[in-house]
N, C-alpha and C. Protein backbone atom coordinates (compact mmCIF):
# COMPACT_ATOMS: atom_id res chain seq x y z
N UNK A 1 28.65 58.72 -43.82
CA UNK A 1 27.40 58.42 -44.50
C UNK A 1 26.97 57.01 -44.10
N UNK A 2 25.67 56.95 -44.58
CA UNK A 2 25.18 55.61 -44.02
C UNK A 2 25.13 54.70 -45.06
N UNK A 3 24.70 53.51 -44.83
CA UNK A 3 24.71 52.29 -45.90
C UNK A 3 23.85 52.45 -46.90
N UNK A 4 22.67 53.69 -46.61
CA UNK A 4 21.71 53.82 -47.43
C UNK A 4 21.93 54.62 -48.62
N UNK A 5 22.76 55.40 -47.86
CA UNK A 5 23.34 56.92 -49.05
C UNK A 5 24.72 56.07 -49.56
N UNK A 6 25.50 55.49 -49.30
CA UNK A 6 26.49 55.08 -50.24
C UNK A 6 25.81 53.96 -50.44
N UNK A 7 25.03 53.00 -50.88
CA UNK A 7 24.09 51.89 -52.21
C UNK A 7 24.19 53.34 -53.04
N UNK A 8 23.18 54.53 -52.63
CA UNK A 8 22.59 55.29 -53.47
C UNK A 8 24.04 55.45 -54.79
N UNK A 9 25.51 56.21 -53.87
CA UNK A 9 26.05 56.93 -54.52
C UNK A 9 27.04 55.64 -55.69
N UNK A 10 27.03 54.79 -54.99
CA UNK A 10 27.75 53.33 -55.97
C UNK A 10 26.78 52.91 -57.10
N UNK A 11 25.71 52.63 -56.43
CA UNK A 11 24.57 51.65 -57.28
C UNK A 11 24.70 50.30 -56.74
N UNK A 12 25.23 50.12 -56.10
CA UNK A 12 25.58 48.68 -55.29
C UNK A 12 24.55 48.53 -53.93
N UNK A 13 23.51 47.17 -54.20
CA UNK A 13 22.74 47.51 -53.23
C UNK A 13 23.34 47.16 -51.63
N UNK A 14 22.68 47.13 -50.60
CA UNK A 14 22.81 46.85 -49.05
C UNK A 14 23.67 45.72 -49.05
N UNK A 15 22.34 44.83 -49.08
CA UNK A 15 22.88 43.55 -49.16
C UNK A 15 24.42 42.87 -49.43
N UNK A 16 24.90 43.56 -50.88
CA UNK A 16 26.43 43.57 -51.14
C UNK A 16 27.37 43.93 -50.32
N UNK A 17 26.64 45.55 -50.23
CA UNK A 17 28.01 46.18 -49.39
C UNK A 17 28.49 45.21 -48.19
N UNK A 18 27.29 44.89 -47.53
CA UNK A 18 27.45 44.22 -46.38
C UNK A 18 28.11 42.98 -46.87
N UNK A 19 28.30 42.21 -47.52
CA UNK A 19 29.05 41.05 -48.02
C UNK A 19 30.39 41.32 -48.33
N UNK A 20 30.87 42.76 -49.20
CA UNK A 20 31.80 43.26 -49.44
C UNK A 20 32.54 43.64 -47.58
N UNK A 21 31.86 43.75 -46.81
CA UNK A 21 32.65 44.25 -45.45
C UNK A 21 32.96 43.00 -44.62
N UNK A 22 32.08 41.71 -45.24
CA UNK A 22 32.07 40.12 -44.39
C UNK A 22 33.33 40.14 -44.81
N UNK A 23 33.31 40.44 -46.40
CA UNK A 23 34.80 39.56 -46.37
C UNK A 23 35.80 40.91 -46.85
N UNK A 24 35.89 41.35 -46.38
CA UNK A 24 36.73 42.87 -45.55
C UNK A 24 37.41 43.17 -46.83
N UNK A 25 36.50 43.47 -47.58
CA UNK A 25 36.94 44.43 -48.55
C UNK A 25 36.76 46.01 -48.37
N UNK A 26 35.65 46.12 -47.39
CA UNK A 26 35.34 47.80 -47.02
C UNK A 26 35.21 47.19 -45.81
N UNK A 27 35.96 47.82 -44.63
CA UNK A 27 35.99 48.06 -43.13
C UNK A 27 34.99 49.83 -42.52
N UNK A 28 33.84 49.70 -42.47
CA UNK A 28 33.03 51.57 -42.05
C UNK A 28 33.52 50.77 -40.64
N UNK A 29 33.35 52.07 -39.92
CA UNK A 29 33.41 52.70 -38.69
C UNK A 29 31.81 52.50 -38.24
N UNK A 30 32.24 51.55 -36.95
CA UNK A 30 30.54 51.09 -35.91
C UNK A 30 30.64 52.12 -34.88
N UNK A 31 29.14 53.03 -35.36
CA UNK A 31 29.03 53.80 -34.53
C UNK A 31 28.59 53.12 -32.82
N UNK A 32 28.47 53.50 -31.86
CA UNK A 32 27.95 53.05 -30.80
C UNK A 32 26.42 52.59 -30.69
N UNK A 33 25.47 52.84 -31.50
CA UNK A 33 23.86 52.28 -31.63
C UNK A 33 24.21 51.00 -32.76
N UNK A 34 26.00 50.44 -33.18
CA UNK A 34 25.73 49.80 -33.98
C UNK A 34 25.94 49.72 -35.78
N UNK A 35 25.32 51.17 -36.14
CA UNK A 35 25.28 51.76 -37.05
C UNK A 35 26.75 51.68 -37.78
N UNK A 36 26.59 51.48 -39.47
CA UNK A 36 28.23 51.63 -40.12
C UNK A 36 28.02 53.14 -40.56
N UNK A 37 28.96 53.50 -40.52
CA UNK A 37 29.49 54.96 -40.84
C UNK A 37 30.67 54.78 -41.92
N UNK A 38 30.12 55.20 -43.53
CA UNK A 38 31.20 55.08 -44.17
C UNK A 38 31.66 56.36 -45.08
N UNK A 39 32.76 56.33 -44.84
CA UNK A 39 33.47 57.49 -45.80
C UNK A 39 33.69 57.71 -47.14
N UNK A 40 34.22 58.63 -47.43
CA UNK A 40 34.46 58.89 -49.42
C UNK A 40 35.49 57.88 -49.81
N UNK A 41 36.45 57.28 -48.53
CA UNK A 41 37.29 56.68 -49.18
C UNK A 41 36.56 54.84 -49.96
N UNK A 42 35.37 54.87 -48.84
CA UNK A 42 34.42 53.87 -49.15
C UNK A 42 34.01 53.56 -50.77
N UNK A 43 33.68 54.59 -50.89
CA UNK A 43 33.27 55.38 -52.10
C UNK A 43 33.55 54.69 -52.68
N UNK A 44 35.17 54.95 -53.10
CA UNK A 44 36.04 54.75 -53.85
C UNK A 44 36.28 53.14 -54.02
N UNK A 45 36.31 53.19 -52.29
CA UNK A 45 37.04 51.31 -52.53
C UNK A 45 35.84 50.72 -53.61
N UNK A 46 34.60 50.56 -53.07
CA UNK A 46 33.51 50.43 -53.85
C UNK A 46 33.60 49.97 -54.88
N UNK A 47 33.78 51.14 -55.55
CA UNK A 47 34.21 51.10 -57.30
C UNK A 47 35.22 50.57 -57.45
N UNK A 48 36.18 50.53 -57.06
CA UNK A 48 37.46 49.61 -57.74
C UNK A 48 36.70 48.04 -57.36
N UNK A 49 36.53 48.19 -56.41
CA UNK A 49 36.02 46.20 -56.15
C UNK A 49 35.21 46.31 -57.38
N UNK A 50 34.31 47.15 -57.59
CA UNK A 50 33.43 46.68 -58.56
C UNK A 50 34.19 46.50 -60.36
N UNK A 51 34.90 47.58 -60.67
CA UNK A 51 35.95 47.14 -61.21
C UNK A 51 36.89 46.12 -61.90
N UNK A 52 37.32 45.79 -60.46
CA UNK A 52 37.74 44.52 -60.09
C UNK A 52 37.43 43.68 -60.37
N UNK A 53 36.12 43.42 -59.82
CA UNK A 53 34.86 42.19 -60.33
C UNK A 53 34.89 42.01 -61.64
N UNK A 54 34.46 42.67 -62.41
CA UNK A 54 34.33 43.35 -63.87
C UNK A 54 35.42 42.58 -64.46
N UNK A 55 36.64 42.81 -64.02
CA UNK A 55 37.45 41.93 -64.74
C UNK A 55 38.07 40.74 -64.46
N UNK A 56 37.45 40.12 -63.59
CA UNK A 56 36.99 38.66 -63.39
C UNK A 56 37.88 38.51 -61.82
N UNK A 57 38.44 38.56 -61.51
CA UNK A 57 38.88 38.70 -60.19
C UNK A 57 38.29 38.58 -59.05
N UNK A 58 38.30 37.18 -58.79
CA UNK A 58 37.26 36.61 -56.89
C UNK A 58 37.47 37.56 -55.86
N UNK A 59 36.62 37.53 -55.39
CA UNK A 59 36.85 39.04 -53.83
C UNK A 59 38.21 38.28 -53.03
N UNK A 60 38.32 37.53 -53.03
CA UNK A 60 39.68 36.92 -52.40
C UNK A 60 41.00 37.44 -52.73
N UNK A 61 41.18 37.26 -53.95
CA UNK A 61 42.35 37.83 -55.04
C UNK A 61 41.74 39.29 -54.34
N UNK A 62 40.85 40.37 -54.65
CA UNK A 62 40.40 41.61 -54.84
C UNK A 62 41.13 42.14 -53.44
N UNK A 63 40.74 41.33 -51.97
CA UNK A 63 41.05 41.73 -50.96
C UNK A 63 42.83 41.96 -50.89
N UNK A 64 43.13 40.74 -51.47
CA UNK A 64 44.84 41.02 -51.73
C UNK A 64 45.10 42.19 -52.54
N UNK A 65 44.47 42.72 -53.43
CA UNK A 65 44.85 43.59 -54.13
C UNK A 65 44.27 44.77 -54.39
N UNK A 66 43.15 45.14 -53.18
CA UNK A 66 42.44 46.33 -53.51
C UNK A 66 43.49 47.74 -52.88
N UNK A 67 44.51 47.57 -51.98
CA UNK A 67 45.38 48.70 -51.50
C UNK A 67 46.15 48.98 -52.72
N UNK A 68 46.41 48.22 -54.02
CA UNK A 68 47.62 47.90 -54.93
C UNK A 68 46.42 48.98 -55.84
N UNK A 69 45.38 49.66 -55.96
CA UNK A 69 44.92 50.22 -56.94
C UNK A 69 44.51 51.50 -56.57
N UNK A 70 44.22 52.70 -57.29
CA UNK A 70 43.22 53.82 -57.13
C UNK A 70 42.85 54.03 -58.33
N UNK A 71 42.01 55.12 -57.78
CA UNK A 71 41.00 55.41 -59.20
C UNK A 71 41.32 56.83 -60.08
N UNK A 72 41.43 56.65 -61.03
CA UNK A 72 41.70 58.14 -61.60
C UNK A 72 41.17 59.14 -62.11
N UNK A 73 39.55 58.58 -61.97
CA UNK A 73 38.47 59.44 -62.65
C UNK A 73 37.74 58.20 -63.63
N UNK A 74 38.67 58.19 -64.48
CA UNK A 74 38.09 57.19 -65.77
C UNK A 74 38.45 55.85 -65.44
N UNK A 75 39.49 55.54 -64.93
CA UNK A 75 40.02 54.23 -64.52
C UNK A 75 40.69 53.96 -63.91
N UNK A 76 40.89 52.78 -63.51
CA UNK A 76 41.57 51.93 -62.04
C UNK A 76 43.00 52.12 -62.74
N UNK A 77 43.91 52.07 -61.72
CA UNK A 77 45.33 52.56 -62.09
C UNK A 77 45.76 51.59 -61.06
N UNK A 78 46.48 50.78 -61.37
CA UNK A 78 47.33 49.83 -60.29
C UNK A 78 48.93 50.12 -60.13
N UNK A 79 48.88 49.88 -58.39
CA UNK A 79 50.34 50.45 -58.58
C UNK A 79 51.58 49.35 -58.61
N UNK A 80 52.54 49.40 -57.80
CA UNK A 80 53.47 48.27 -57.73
C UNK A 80 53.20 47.85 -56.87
N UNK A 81 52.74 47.53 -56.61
CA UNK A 81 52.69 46.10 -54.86
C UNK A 81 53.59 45.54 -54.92
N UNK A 82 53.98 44.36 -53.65
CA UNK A 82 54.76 43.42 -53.98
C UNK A 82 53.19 42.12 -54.42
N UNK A 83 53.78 41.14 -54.90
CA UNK A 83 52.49 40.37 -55.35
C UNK A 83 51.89 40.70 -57.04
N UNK A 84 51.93 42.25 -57.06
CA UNK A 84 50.56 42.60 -57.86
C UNK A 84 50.59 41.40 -59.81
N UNK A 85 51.79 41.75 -60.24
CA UNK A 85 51.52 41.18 -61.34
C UNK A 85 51.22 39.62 -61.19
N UNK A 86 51.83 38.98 -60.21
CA UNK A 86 52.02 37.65 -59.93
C UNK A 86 50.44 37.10 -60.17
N UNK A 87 49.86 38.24 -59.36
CA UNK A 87 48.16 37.86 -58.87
C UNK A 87 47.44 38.26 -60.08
N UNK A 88 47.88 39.17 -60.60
CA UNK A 88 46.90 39.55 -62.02
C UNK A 88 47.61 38.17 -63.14
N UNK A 89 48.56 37.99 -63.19
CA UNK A 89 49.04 36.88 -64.47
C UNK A 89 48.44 35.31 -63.90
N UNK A 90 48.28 35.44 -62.73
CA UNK A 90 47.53 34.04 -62.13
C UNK A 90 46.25 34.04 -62.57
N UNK A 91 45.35 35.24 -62.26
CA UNK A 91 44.28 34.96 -62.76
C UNK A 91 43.63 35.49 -64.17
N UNK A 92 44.64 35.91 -64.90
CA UNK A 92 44.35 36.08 -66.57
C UNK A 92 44.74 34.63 -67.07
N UNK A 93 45.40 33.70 -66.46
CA UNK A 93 45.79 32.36 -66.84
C UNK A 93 44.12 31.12 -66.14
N UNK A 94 43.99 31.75 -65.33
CA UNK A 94 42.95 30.26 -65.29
C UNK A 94 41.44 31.06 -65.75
N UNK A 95 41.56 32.39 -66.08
CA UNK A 95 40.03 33.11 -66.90
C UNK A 95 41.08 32.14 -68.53
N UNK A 96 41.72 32.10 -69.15
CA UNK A 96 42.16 31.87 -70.06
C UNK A 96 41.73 30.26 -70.39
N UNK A 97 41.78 29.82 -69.01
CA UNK A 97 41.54 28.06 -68.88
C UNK A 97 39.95 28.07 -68.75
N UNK A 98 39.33 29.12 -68.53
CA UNK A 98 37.96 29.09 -68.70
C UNK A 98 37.45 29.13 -69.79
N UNK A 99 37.61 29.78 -70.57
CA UNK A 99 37.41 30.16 -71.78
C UNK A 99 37.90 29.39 -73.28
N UNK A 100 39.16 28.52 -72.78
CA UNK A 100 39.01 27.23 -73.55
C UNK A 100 38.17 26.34 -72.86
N UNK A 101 38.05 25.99 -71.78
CA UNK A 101 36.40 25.16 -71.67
C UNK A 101 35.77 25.44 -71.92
N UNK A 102 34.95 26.51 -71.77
CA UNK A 102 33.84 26.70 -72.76
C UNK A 102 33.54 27.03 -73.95
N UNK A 103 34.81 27.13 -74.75
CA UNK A 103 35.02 26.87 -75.89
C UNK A 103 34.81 25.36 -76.57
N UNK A 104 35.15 24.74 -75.48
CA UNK A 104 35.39 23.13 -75.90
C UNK A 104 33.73 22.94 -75.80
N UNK A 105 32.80 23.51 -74.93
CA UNK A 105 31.81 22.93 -74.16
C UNK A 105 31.44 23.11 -75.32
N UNK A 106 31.42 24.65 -76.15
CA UNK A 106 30.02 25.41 -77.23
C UNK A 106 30.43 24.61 -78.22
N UNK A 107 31.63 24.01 -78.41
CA UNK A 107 31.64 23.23 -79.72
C UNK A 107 30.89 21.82 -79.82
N UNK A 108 31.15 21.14 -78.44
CA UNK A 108 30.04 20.13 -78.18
C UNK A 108 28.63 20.36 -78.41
N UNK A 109 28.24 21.23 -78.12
CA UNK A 109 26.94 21.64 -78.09
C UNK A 109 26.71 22.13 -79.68
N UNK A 110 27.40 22.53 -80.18
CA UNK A 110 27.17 22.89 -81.97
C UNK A 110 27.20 21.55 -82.65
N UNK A 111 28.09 20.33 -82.13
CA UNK A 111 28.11 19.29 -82.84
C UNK A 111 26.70 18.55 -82.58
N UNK A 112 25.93 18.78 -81.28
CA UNK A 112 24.85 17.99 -81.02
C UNK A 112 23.75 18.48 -81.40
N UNK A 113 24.00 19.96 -81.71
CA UNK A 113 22.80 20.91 -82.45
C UNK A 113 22.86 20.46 -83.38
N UNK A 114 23.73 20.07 -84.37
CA UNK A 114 23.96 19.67 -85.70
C UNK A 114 23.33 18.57 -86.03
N UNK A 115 23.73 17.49 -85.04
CA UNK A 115 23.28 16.25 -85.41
C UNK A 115 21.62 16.46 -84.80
N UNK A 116 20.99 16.87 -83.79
CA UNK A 116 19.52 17.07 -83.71
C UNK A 116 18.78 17.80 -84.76
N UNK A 117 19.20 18.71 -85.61
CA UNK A 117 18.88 19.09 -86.24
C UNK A 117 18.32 18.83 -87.77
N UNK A 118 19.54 17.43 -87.42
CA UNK A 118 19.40 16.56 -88.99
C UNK A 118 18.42 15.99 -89.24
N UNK A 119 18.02 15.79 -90.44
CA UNK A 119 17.00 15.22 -90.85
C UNK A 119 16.99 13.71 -90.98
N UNK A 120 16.13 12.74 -90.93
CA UNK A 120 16.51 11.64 -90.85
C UNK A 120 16.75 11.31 -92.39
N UNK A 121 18.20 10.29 -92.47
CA UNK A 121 18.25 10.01 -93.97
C UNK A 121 19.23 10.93 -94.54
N UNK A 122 19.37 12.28 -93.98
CA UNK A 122 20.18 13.49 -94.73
C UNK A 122 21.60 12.89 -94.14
N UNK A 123 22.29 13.38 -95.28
CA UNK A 123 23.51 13.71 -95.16
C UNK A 123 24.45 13.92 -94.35
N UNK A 124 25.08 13.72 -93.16
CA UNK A 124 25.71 14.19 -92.06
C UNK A 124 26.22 15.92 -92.32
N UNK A 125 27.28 15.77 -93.66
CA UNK A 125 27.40 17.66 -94.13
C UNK A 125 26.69 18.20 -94.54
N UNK A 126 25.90 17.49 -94.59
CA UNK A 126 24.75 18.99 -95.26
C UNK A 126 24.06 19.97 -94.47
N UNK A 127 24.19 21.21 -94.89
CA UNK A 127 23.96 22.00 -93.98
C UNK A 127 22.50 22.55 -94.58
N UNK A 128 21.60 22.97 -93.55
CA UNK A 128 20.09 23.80 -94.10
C UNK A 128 20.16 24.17 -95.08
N UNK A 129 21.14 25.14 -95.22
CA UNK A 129 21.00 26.51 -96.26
C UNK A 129 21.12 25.70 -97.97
N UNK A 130 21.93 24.20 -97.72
CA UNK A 130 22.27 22.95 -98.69
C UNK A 130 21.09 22.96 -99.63
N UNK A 131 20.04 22.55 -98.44
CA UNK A 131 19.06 21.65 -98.98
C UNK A 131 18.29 22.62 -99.91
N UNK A 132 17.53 21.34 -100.70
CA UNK A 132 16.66 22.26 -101.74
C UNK A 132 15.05 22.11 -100.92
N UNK A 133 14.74 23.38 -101.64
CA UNK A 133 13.77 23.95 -101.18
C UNK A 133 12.59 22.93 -100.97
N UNK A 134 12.08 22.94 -100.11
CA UNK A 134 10.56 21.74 -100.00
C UNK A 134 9.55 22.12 -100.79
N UNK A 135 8.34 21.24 -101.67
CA UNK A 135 7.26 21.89 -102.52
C UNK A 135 6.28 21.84 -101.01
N UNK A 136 5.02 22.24 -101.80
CA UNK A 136 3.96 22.48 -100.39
C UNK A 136 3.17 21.37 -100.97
């Protein structure tokens, strides 16, 4: 099949696939005018990269570990590689280090909402819902 009919059958447009093959996550077959020619197994790889992605995993990591998976219908099934947990516990540890930064970030940002929000003169704790009602 061509690049046009597998976008169709993934949902993944051109542009990607072709990025997904730069950095050799899907290898099609160059026909002689040039042309990629890709198979069902394409298909497949496809979806697990996409997958993959999904659960935070750089195409770098993905390329190491897209032979280590198949698909089972409903979901990606990983097998034993050598590597495989090493590479999944590496990167559930620095998504983990992400996510306390931006934890740290949204709390900064709630403390500066807080204080912009204040009224001049009010209270530092007092919160909106505190205050009494304004007359007109």
């Amino acid at each position: 099949m061509r690049i046009g009919a597998l976008a169709l059958r993934t949902g993944v447009s051109r542009r990607l696939l072709r990025y997904y093959e730069e950095q050799g996550l899907i290898r099609p077959l160059r026909l002689a005018n040039g042309y990629r020619e890709y198979s069902e197994s394409d298909v497949a790889a496809v979806r697990n990269i996409r997958a993959l992605l999904a659960a935070g995993l750089p195409t770098a990591v993905i390329a190491r570990l897209l032979h280590c998976v198949h698909d089972d219908g409903d979901r990606l099934v990983p097998s034993t590689c050598p590597g495989m947990v090493a590479n999944l516990r590496r990167e559930r540890n620095r998504i983990t280090d992400a996510i306390t930064r931006l934890q740290t970030s949204q709390h900064a940002l709630d403390t500066m909402l807080t204080a912009a929000l204040r009224r001049p003169g009010e209270e530092p704790g007092r919160r909106e819902r505190d205050r009494p009602a304004e007359s007109p």
